[in-house]
PDB file of N, CA and C in Angstrom:
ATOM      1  N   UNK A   1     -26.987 -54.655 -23.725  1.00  0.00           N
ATOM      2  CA  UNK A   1     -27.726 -55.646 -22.985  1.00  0.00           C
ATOM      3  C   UNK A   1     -28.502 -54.952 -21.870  1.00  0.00           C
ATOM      4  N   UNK A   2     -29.506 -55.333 -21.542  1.00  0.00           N
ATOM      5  CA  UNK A   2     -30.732 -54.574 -20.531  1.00  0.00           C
ATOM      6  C   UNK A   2     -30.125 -55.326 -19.225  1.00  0.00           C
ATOM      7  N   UNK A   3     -29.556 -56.163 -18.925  1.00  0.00           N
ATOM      8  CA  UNK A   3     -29.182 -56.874 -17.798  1.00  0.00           C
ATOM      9  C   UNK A   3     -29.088 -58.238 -17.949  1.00  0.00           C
ATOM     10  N   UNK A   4     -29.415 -58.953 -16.898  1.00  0.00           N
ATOM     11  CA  UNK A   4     -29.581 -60.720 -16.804  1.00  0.00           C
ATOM     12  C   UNK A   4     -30.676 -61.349 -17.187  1.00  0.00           C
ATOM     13  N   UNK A   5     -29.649 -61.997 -18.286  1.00  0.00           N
ATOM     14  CA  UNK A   5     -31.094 -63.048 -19.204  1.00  0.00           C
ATOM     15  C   UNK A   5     -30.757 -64.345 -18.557  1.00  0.00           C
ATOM     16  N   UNK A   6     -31.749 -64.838 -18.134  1.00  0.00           N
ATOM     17  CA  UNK A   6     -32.048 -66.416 -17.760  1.00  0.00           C
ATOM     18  C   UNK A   6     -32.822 -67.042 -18.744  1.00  0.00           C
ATOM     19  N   UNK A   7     -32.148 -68.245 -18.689  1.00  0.00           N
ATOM     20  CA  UNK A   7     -32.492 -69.141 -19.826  1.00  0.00           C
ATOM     21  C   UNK A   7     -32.937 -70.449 -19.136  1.00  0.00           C
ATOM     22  N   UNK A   8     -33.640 -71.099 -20.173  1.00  0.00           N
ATOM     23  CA  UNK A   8     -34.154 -72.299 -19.638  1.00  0.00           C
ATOM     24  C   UNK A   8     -33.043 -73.280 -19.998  1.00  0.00           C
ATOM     25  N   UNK A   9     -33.314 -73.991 -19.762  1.00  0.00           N
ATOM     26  CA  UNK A   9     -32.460 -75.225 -20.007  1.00  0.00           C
ATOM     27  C   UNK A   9     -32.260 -75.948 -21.309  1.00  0.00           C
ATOM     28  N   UNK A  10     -33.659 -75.854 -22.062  1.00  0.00           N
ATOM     29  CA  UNK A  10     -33.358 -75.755 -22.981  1.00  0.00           C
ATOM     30  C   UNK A  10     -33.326 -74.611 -24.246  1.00  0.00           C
ATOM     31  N   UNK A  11     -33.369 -73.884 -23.736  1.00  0.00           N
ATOM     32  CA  UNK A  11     -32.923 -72.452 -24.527  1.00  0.00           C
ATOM     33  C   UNK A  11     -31.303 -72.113 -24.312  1.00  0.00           C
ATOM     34  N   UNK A  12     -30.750 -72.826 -23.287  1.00  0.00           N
ATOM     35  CA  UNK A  12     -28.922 -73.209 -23.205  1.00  0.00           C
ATOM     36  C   UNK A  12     -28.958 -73.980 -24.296  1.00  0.00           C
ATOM     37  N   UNK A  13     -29.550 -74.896 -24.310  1.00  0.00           N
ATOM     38  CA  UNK A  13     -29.188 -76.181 -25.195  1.00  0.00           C
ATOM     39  C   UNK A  13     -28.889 -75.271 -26.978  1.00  0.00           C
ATOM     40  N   UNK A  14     -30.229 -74.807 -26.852  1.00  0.00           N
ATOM     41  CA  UNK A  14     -30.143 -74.467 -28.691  1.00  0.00           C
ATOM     42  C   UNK A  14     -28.987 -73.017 -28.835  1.00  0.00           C
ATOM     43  N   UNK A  15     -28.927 -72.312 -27.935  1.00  0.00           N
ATOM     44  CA  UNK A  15     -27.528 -71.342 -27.836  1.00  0.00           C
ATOM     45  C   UNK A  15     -26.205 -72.051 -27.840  1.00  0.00           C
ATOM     46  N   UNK A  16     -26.161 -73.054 -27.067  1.00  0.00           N
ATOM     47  CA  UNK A  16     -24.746 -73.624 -27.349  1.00  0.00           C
ATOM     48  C   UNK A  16     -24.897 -74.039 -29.044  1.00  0.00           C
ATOM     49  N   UNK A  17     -25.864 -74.919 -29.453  1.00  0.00           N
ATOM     50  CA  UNK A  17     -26.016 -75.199 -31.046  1.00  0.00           C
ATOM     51  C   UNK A  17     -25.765 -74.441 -31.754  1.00  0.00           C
ATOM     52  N   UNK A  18     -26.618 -72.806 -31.162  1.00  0.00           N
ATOM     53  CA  UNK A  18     -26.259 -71.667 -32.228  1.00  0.00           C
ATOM     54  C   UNK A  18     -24.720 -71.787 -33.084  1.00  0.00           C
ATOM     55  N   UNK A  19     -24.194 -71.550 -31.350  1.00  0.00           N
ATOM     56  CA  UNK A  19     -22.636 -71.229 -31.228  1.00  0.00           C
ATOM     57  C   UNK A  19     -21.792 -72.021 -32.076  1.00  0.00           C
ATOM     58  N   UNK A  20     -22.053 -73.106 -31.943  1.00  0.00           N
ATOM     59  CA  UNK A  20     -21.736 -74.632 -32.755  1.00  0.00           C
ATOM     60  C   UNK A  20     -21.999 -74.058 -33.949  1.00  0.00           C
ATOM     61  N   UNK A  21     -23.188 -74.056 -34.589  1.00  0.00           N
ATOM     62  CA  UNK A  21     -23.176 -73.767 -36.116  1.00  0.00           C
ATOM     63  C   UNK A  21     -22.409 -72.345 -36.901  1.00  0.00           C
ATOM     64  N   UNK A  22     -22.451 -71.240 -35.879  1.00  0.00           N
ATOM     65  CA  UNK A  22     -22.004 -70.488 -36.243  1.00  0.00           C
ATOM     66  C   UNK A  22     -20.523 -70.276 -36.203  1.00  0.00           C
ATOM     67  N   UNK A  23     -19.667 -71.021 -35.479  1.00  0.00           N
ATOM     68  CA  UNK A  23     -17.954 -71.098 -35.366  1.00  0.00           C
ATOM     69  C   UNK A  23     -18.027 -72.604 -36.759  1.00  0.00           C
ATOM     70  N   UNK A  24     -19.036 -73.084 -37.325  1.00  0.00           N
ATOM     71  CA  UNK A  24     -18.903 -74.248 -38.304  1.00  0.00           C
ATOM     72  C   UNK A  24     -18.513 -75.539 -37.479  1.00  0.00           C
ATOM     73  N   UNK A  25     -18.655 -75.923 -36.557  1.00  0.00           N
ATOM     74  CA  UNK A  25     -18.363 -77.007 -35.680  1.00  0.00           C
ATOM     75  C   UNK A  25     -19.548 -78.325 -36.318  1.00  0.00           C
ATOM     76  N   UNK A  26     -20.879 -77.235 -36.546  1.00  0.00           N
ATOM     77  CA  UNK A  26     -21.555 -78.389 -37.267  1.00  0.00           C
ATOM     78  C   UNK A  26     -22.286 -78.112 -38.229  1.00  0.00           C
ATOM     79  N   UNK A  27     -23.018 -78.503 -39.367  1.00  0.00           N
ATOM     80  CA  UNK A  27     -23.609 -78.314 -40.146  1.00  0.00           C
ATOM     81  C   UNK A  27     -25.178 -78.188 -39.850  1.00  0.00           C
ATOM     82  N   UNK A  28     -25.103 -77.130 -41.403  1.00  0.00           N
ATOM     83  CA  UNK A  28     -27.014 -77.083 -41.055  1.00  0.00           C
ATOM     84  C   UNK A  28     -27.856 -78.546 -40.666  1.00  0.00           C
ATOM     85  N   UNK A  29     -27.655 -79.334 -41.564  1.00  0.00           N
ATOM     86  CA  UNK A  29     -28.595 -80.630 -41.064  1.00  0.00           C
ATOM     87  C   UNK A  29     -28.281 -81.079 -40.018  1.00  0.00           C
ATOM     88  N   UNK A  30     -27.353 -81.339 -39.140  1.00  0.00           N
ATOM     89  CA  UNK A  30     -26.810 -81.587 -37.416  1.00  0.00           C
ATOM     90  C   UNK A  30     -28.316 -80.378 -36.643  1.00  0.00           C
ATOM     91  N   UNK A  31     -27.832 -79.902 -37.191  1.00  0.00           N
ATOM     92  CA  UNK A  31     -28.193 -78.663 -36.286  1.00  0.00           C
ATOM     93  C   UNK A  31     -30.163 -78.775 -36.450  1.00  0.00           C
ATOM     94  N   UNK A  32     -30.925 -79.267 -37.827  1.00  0.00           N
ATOM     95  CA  UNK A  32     -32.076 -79.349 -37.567  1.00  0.00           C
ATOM     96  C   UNK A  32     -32.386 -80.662 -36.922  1.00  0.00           C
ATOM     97  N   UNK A  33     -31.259 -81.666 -36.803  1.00  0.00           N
ATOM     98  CA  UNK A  33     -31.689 -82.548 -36.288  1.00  0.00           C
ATOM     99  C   UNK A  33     -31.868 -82.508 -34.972  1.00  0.00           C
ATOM    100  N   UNK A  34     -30.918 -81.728 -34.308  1.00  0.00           N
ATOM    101  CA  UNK A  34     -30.652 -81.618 -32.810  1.00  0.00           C
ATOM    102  C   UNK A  34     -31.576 -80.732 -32.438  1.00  0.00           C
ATOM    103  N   UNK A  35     -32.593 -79.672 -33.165  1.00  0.00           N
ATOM    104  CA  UNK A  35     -33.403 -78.452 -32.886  1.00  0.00           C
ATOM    105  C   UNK A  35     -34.741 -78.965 -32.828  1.00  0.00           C
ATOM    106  N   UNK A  36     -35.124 -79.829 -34.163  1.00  0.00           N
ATOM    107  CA  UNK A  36     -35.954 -80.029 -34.338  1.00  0.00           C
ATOM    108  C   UNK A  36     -37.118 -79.016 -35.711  1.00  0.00           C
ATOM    109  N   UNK A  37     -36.187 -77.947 -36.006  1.00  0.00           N
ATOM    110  CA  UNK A  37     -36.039 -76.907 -36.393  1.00  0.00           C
ATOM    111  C   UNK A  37     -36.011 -76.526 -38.146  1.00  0.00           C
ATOM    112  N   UNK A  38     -36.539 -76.297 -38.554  1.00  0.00           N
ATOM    113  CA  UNK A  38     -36.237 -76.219 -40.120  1.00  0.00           C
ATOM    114  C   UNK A  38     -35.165 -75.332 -40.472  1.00  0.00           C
ATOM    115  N   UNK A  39     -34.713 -75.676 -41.698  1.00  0.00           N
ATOM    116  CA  UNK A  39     -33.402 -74.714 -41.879  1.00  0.00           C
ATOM    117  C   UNK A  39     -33.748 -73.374 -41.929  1.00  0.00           C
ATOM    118  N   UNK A  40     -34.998 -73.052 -42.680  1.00  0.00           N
ATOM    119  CA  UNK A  40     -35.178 -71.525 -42.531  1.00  0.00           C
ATOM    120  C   UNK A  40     -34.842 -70.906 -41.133  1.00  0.00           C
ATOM    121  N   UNK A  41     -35.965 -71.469 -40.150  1.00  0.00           N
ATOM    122  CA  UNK A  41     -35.982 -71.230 -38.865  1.00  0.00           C
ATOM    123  C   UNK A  41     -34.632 -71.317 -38.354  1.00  0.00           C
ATOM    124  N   UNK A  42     -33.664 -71.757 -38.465  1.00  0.00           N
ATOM    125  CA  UNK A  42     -32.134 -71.660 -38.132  1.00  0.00           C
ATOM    126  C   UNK A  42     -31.191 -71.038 -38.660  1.00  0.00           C
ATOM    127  N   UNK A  43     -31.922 -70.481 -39.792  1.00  0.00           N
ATOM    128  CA  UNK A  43     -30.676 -69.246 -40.682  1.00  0.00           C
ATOM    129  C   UNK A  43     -31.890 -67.962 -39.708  1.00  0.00           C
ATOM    130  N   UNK A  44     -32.936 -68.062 -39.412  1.00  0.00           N
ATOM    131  CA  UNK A  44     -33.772 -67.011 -38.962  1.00  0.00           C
ATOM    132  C   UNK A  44     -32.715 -66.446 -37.510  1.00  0.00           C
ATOM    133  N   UNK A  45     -32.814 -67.974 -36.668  1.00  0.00           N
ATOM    134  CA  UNK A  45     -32.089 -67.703 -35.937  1.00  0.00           C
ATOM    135  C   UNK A  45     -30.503 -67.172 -35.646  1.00  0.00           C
ATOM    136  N   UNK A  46     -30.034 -67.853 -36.396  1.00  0.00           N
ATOM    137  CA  UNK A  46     -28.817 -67.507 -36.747  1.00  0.00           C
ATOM    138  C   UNK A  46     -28.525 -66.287 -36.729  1.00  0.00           C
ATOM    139  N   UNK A  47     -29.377 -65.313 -37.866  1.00  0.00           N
ATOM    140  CA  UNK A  47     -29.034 -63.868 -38.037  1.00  0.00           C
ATOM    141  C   UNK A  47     -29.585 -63.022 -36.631  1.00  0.00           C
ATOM    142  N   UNK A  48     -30.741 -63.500 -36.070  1.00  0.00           N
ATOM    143  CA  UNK A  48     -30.598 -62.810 -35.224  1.00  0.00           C
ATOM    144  C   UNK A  48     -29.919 -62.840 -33.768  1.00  0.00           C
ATOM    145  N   UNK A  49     -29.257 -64.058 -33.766  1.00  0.00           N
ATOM    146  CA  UNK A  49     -28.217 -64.446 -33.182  1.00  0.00           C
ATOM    147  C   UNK A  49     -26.692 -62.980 -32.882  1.00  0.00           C
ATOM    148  N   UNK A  50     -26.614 -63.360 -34.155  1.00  0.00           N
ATOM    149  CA  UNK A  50     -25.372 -62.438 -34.256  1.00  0.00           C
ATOM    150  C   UNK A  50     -25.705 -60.879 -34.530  1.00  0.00           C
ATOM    151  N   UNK A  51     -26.992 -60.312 -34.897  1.00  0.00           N
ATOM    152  CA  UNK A  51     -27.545 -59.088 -34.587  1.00  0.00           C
ATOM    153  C   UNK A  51     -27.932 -58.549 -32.951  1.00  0.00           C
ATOM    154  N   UNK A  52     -28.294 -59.596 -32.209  1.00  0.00           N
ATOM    155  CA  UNK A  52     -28.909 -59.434 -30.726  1.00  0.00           C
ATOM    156  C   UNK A  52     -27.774 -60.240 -29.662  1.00  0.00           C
ATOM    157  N   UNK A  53     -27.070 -61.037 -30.342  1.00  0.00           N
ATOM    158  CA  UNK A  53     -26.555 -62.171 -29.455  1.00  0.00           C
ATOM    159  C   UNK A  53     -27.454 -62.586 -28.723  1.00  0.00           C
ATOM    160  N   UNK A  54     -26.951 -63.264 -27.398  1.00  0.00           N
ATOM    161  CA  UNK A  54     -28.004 -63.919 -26.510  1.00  0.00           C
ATOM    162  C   UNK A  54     -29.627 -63.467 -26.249  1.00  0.00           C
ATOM    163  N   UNK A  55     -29.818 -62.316 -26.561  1.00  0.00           N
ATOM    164  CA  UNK A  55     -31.203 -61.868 -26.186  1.00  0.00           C
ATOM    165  C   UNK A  55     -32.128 -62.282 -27.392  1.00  0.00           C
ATOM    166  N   UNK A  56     -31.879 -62.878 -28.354  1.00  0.00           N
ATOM    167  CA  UNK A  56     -32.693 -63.554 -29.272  1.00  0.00           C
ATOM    168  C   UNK A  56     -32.987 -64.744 -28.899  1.00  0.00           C
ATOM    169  N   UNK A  57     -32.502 -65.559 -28.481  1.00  0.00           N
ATOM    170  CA  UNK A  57     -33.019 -66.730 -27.768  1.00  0.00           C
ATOM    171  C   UNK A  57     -34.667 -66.876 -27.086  1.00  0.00           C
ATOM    172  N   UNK A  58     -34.392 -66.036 -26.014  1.00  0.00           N
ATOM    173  CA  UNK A  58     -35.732 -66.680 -25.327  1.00  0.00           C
ATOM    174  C   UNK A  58     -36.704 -65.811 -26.245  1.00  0.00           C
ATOM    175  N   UNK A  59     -38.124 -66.232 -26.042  1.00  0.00           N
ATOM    176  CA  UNK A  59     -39.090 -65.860 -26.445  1.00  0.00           C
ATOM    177  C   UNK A  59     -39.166 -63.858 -25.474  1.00  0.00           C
ATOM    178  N   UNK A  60     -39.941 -62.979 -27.340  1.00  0.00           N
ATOM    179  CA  UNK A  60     -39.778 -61.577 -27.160  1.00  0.00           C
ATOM    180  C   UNK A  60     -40.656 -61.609 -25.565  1.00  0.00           C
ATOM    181  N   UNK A  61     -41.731 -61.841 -25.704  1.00  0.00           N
ATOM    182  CA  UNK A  61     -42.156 -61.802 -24.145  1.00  0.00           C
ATOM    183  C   UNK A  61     -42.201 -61.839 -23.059  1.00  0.00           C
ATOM    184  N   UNK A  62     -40.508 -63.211 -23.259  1.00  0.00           N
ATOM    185  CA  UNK A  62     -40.047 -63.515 -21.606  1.00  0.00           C
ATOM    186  C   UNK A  62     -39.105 -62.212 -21.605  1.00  0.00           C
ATOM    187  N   UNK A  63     -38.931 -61.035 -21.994  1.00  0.00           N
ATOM    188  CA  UNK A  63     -37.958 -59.874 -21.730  1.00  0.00           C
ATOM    189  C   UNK A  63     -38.717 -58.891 -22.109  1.00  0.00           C
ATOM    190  N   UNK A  64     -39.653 -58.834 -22.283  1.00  0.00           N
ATOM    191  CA  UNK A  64     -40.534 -57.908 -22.361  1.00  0.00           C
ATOM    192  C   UNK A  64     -41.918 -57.508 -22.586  1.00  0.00           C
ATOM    193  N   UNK A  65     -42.671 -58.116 -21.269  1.00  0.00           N
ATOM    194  CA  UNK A  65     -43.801 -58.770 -20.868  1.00  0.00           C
ATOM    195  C   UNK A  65     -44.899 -57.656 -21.922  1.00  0.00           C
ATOM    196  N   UNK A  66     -45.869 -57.852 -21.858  1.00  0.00           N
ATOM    197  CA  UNK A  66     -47.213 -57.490 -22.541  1.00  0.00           C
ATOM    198  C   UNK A  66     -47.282 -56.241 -21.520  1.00  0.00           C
ATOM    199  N   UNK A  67     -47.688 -54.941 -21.592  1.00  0.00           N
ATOM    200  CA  UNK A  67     -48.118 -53.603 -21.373  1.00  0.00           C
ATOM    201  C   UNK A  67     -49.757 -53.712 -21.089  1.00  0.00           C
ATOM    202  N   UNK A  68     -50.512 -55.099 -21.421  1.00  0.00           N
ATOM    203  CA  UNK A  68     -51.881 -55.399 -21.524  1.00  0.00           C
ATOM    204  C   UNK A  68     -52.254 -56.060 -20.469  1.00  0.00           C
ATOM    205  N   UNK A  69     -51.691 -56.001 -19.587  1.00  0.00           N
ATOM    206  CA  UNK A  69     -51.814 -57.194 -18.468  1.00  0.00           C
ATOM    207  C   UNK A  69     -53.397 -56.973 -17.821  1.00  0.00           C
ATOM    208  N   UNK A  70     -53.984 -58.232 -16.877  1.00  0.00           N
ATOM    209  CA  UNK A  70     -54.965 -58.426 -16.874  1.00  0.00           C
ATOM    210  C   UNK A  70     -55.453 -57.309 -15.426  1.00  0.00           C
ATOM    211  N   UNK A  71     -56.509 -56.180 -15.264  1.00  0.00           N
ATOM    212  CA  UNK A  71     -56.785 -55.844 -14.455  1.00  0.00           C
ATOM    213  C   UNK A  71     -58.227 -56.316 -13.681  1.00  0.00           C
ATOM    214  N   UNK A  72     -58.034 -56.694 -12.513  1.00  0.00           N
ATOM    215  CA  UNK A  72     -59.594 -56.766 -11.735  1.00  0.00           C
ATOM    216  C   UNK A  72     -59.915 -55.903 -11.265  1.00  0.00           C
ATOM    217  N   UNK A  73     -61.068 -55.613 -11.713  1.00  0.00           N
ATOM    218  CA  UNK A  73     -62.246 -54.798 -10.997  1.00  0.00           C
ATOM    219  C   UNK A  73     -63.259 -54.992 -10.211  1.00  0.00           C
ATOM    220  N   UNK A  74     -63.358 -54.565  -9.127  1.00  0.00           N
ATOM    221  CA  UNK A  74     -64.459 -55.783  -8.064  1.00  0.00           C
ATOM    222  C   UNK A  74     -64.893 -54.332  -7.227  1.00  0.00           C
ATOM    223  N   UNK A  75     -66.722 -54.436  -7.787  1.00  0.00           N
ATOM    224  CA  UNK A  75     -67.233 -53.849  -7.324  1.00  0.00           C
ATOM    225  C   UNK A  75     -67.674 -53.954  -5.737  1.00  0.00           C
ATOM    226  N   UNK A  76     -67.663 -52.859  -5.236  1.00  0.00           N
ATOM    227  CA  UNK A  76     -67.906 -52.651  -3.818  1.00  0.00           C
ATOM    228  C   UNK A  76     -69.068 -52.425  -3.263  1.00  0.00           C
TER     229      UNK A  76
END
């Protein structure tokens, strides 16, 4: 782990679900209902769930911003 991941509120929400589907507490269709989520997209998640744990959740960008960021140049 690189350090402290903060999550949104609802990026808690679909990690606790993960957790849920993956101990079998609930089934795939629970789980697209509550996501909103297609099953692919939840076996997607899933695996990388248990390959990354928590750091698959938030979006790759919120942990590891763009290298492209915007520079100003202001002529003098």
């Amino acid at each position: 782990m690189k350090g402290i991941i903060k999550l949104t509120e609802e990026e808690q929400r679909l990690n606790n679900i993960i957790i849920k589907f993956i101990g079998k507490e609930i089934d795939i269709k629970q789980v697209c209902r509550l996501t909103g989520l297609s099953e692919r997209q939840i076996y997607r998640k899933k695996k990388a769930y248990l390959e990354k744990g928590v750091e698959s959740i938030p979006h790759g960008l919120k942990l590891n911003p763009s290298k492209k960021g915007y520079q100003i140049f202001i002529k003098i």
